[in-house]
Protein backbone atom coordinates (compact mmCIF):
# COMPACT_ATOMS: atom_id res chain seq x y z
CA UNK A 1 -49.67 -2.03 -40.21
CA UNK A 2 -48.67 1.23 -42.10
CA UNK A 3 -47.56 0.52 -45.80
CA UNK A 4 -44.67 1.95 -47.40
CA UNK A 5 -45.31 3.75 -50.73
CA UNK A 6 -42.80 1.47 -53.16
CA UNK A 7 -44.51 2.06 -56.57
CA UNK A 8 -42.13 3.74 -57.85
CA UNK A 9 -39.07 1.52 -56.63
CA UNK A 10 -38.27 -1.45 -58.84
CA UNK A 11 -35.65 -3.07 -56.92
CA UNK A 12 -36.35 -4.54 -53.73
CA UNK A 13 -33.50 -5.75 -51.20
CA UNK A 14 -34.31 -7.78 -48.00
CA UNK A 15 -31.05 -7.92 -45.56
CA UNK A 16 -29.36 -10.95 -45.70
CA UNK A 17 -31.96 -13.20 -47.90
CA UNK A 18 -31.77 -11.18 -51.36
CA UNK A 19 -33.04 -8.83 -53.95
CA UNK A 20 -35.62 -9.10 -56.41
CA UNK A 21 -35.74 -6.69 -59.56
CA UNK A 22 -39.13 -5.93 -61.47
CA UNK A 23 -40.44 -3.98 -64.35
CA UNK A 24 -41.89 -0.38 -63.19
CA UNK A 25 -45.45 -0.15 -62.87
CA UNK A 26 -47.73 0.24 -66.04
CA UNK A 27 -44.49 -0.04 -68.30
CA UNK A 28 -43.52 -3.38 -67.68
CA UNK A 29 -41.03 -4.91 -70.41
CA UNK A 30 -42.57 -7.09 -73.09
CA UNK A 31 -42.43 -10.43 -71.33
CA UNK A 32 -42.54 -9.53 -68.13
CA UNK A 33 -39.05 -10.92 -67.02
CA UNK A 34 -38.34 -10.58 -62.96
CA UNK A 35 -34.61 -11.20 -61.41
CA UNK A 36 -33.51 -12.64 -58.52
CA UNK A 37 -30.65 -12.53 -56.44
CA UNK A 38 -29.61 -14.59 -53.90
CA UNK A 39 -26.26 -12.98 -52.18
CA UNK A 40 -23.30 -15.32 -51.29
CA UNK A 41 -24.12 -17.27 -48.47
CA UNK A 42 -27.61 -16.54 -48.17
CA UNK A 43 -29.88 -19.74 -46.71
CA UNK A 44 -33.32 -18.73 -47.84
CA UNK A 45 -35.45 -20.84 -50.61
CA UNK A 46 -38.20 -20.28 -52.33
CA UNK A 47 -40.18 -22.99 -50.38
CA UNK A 48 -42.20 -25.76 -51.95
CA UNK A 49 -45.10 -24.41 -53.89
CA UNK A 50 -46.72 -25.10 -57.14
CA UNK A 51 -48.67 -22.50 -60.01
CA UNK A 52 -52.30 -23.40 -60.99
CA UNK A 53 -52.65 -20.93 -64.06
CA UNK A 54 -49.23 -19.98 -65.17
CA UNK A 55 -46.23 -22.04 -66.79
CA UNK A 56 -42.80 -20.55 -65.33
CA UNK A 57 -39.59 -20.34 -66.85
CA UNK A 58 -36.14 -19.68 -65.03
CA UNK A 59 -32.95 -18.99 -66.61
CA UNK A 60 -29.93 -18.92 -64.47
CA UNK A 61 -28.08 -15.82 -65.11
CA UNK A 62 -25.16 -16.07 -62.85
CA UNK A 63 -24.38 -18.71 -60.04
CA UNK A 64 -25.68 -22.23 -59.07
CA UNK A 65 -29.14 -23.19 -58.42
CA UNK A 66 -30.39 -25.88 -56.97
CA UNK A 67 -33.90 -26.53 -58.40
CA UNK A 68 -36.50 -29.16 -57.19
CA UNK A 69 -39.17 -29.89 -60.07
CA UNK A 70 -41.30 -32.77 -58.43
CA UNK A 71 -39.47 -35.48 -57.12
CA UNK A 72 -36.21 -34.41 -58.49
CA UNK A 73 -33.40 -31.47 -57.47
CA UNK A 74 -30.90 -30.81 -59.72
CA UNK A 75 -27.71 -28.26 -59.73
CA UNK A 76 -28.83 -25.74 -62.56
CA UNK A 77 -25.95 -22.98 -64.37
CA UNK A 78 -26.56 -20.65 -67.34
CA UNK A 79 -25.22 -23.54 -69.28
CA UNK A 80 -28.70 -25.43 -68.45
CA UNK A 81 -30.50 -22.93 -70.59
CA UNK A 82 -34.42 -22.45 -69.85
CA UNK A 83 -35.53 -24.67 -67.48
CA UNK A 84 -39.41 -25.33 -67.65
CA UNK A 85 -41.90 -25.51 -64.82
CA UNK A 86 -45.29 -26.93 -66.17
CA UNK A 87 -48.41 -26.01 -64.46
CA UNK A 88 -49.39 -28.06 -61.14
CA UNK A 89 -45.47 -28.70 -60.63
CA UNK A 90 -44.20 -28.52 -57.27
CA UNK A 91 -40.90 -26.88 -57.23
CA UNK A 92 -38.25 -25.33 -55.54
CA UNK A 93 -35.00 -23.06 -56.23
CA UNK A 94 -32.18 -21.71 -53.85
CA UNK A 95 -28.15 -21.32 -53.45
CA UNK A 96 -26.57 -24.78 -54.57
CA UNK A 97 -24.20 -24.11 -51.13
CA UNK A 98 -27.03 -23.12 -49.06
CA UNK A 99 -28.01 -26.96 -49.34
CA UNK A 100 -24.43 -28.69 -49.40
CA UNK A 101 -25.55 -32.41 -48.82
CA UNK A 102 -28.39 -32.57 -51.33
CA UNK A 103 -25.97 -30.56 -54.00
CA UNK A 104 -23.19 -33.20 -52.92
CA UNK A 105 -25.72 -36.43 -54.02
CA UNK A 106 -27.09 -34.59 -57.15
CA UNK A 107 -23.67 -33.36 -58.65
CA UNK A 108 -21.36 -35.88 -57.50
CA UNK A 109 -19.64 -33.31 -56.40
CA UNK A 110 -17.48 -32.38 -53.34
CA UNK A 111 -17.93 -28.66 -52.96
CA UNK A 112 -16.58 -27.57 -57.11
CA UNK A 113 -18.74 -25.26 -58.76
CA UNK A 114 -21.23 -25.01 -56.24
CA UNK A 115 -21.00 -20.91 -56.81
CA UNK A 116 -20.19 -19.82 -53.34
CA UNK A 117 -18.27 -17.11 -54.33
CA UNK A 118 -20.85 -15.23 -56.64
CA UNK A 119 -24.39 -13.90 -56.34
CA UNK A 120 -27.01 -16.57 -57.87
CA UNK A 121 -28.98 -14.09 -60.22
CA UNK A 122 -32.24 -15.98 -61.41
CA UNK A 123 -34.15 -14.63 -64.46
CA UNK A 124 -37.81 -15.68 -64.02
CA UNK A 125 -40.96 -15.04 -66.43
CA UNK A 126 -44.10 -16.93 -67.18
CA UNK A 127 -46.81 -17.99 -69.79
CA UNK A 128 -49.29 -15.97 -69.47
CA UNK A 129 -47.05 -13.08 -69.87
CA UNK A 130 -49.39 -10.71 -67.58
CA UNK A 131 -47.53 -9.16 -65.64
CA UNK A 132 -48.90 -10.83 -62.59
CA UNK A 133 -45.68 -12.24 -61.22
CA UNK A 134 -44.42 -8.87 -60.15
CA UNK A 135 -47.41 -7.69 -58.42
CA UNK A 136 -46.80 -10.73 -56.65
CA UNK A 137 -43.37 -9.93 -55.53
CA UNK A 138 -44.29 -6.21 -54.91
CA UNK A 139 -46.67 -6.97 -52.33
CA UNK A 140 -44.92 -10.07 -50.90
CA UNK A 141 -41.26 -7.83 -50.77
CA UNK A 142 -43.55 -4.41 -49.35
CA UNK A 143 -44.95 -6.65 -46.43
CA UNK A 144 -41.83 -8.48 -45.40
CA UNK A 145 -40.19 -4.81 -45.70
CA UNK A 146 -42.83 -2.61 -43.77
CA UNK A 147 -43.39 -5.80 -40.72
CA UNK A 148 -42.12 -4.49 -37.72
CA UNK A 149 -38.98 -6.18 -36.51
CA UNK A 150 -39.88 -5.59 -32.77
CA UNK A 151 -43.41 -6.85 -33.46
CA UNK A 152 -45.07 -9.27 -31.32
CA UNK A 153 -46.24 -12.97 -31.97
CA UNK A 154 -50.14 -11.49 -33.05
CA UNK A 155 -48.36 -8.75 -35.00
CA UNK A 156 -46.32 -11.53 -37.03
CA UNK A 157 -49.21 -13.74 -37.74
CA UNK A 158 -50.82 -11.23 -38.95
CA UNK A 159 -48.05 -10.60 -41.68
CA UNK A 160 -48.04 -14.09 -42.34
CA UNK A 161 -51.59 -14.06 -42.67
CA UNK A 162 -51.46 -11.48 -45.44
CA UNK A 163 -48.92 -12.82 -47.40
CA UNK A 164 -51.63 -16.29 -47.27
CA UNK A 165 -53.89 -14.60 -49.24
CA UNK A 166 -51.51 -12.52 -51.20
CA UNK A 167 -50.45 -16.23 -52.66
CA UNK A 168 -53.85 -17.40 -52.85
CA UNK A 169 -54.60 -13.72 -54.77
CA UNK A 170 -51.61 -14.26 -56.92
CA UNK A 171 -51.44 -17.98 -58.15
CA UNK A 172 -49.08 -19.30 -55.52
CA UNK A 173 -50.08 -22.20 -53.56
CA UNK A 174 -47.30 -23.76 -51.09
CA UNK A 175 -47.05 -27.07 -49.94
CA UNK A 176 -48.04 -27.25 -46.57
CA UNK A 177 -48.14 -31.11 -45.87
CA UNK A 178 -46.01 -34.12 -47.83
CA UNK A 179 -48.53 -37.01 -48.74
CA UNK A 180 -47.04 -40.66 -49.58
CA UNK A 181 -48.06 -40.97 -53.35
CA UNK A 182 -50.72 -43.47 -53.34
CA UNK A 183 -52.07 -43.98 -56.96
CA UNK A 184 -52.38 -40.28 -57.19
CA UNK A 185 -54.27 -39.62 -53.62
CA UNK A 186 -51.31 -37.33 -52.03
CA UNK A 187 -51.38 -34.80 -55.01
CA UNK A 188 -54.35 -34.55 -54.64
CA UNK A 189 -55.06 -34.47 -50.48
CA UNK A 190 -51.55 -31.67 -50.64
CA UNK A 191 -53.40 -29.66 -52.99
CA UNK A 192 -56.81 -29.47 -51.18
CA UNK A 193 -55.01 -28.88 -47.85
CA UNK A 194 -53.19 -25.83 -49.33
CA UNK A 195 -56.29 -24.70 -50.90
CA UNK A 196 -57.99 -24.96 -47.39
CA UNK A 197 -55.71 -22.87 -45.81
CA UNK A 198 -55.67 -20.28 -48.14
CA UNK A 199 -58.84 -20.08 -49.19
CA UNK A 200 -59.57 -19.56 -45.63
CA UNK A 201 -57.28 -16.84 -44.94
CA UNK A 202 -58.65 -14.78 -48.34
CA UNK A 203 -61.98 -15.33 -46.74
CA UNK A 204 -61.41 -14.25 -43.66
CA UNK A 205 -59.34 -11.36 -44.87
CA UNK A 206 -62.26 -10.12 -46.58
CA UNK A 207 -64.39 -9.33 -43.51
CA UNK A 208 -61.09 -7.55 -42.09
CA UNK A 209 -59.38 -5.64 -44.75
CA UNK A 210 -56.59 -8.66 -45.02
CA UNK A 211 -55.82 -8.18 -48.91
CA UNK A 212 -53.76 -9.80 -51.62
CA UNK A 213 -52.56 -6.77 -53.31
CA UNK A 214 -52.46 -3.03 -51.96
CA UNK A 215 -52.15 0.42 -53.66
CA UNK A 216 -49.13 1.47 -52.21
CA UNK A 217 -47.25 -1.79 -53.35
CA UNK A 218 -49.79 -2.25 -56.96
CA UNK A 219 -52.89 -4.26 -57.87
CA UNK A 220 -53.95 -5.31 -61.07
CA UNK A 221 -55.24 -1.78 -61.97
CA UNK A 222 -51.17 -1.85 -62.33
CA UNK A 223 -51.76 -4.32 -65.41
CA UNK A 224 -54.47 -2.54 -67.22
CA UNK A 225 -52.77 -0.27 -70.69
């Protein structure tokens, strides 16, 4: 698939779903703060995943989030201040009106202050501040961007290939399967399906030239002073 040269672009818009805003290239800001925006009546979520080696914070900038963190989903404003996702969490963040019924049950709430009528804008960092975050975006955003739209079924698993093992490259690990929590068992059987998967497809990739991070989008040569 031919790449796009976005290094020097620091906002990136996908039609419809949103916009993600990153520090340039080798002079990122201090903590490495990313910002999202989900445009009014946009469906798409962040899907279910969890980190292994970073602690992430989100700050809700404008808008209402609904954010899962485990077993709980909560409606989230910039009144909520930082929220905290520990290592290992399984979470979750999208348009509090994208999902009306779940929003409804968690707010008490019939429709009010559900932001509709405004952009969510999501402020999003982590501990370690590395950097590593937007590399992640910048190659997830530059393959969703440069995939054909009149591609064929092989074409498209092949894009969804490579973003596999950019998540497994870049400390993202979705949940693929929901196991009934049985003294600690389904953590731990979700975990090593996802890791199964991935692993797989970074394997795999290797022997094919499937990577987790390309020039034209950065790498962690990127992250080096």
């Amino acid at each position: 698939m031919p790449r796009t040269n976005y290094r020097s672009q620091t906002t990136f818009t996908v039609p419809s779903q949103g916009s993600v805003s990153l520090p340039p290239l080798r002079t990122p800001s201090p903590n490495h703060e990313v910002y999202i925006t989900f445009p009014i009546s946009s469906k798409i979520a962040t899907g279910l995943h969890w980190h292994e080696t970073h602690t992430e914070y989100l700050q809700i900038i404008q808008g209402v989030a609904l954010v899962t963190l485990g077993e709980s989903t909560e409606r989230y404003t910039a009144k909520s201040g930082v929220i905290t996702i520990p290592r290992y969490t399984v979470h979750d963040y999208r348009r509090a009106d994208s999902a009306a019924s779940k929003a409804k049950t968690e707010a008490g709430e019939e429709g009010d202050g559900d932001g509709r009528d405004v952009d969510l804008i999501i402020k999003e960092w982590t501990d370690h501040a590395d950097g590593e975050k937007a590399i992640f975006f910048r190659n997830v955003v530059g393959l969703i961007l440069d995939r054909d739209p009149a591609a064929g079924t092989l074409q498209n698993l092949r894009t969804v290939w490579n973003l596999f093992v950019v998540f497994w490259e870049w400390d993202n690990f979705p949940r693929f399967v929901k196991m009934p929590r049985l003294w600690g068992l389904g953590n731990s059987v979700e975990r090593r399906v996802t890791w199964a998967i991935l692993g797989m497809a970074a394997l795999i990739g290797r022997w094919v030239g499937v990577r987790g991070a390309y020039e034209e989008y950065g790498t962690k040569e990127d992250l080096r002073p």
